[in-house]
Protein backbone atom coordinates (compact mmCIF):
# COMPACT_ATOMS: atom_id res chain seq x y z
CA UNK A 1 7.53 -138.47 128.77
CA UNK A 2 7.03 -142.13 129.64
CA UNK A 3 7.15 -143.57 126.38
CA UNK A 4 9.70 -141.96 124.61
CA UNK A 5 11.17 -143.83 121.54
CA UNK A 6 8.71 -146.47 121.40
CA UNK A 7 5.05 -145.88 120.99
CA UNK A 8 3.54 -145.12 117.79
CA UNK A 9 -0.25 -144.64 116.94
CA UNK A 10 -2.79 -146.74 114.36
CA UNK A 11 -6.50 -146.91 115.16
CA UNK A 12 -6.61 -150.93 115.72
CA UNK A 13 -6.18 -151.76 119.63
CA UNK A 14 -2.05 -151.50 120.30
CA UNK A 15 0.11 -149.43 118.91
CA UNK A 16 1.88 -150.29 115.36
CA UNK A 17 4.81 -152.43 116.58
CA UNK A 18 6.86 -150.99 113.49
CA UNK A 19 9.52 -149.74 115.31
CA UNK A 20 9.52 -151.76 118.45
CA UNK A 21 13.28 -152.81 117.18
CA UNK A 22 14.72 -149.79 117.59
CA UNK A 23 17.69 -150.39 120.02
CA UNK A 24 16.76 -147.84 123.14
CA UNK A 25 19.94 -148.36 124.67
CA UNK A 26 22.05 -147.23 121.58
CA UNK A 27 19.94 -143.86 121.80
CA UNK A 28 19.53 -143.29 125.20
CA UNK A 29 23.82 -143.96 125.54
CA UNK A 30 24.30 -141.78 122.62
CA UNK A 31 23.88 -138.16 123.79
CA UNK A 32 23.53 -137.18 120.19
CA UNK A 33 20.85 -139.46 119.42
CA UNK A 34 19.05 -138.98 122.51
CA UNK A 35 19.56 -135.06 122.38
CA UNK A 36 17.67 -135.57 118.67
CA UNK A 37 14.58 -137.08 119.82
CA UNK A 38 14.34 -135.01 122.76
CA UNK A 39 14.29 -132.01 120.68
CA UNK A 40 11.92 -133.33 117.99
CA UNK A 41 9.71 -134.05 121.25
CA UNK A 42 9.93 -130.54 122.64
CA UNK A 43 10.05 -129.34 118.34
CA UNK A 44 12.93 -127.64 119.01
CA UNK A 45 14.54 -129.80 115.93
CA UNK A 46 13.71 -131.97 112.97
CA UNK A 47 11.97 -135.46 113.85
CA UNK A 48 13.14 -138.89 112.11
CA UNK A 49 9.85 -140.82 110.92
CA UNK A 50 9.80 -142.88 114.09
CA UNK A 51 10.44 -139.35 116.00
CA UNK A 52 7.31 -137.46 114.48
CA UNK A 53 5.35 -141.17 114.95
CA UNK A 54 6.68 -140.71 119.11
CA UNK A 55 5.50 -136.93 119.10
CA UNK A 56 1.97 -137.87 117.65
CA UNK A 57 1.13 -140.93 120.16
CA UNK A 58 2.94 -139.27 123.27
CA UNK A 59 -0.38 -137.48 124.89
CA UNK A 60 -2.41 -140.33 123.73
CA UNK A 61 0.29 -142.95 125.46
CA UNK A 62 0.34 -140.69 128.74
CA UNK A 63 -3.34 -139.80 128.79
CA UNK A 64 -4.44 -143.47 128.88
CA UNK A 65 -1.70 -145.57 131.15
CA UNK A 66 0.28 -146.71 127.93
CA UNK A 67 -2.91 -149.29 127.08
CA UNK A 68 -2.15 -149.61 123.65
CA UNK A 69 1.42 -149.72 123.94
CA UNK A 70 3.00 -153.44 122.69
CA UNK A 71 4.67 -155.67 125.73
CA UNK A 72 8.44 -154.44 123.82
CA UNK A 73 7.04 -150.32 123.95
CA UNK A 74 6.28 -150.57 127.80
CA UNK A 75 9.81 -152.46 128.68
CA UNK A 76 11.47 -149.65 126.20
CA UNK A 77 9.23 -146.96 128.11
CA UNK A 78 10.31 -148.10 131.77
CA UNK A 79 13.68 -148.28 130.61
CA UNK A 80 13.46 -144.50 129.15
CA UNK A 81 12.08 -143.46 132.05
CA UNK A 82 14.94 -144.58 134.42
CA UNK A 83 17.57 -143.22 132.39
CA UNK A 84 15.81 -139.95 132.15
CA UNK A 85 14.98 -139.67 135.67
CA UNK A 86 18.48 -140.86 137.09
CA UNK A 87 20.68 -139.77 134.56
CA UNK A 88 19.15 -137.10 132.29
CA UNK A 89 17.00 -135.12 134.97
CA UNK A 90 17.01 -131.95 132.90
CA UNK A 91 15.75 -133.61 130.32
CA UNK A 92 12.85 -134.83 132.02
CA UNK A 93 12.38 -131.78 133.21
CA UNK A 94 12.26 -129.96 129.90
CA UNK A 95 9.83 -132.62 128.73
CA UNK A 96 7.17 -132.45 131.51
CA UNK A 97 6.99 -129.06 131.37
CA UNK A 98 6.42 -129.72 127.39
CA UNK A 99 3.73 -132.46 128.16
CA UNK A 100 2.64 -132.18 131.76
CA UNK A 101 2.63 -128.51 132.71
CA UNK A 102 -0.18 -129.28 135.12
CA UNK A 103 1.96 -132.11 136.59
CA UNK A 104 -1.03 -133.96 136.05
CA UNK A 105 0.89 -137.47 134.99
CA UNK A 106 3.61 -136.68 137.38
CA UNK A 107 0.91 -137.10 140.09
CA UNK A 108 -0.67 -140.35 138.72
CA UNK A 109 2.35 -142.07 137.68
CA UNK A 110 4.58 -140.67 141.18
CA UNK A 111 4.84 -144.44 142.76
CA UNK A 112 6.43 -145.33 138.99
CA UNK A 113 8.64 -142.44 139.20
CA UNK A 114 9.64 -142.79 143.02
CA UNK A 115 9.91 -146.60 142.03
CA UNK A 116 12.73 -146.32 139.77
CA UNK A 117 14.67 -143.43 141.00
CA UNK A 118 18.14 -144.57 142.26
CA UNK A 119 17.72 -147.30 140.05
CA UNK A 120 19.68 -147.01 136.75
């Protein structure tokens, strides 16, 4: 859940900064847009290239603390993870059931999460 809309995997030592233009705000203040990568996360609908890119580096980007995520995909991340968490609960609730059913990141990451609650 952390780094929606902005990591996406190659095997050098970050992730490819290809789409690290993408304007997150535009998405996450369209609920059309954000609805659409949402559901391409959960594969509940069609993924855009950059989508199916998100989908693929997700567990990787959770797993191992966003490491190979670029200075641009971390800022995007936190700011993803705010909106989801303050405005869009259900949605983050959808999604770490789809990629934390253990609540194993929820634990690690709960002083992140705590941190930015209330915080829009």
């Amino acid at each position: 859940m952390a780094c929606v809309a902005v990591t996406w995997a190659r095997p050098e030592s970050t992730y490819t900064d290809k789409w690290d233009n993408i304007n997150v705000d535009e998405i996450l203040e369209s609920n059309r847009l954000l609805k659409g990568y949402v559901d391409c996360l959960l594969g509940k609908g069609r993924c855009t290239p950059d989508g199916k890119a998100l989908k693929e580096t997700l567990p990787d980007a959770l797993e191992h603390e966003c490491v190979k995520c670029t200075g641009k995909q971390k800022s995007g991340a936190d700011k993803v993870i705010r909106h989801l968490v303050n405005k869009r609960p259900d949605l983050w609730k959808e999604l770490a059931v789809k990629y934390d059913p253990d609540n194993i990141y929820q634990t690690r990451y709960k002083d992140k999460i705590d941190a930015v609650k209330g915080s829009a």
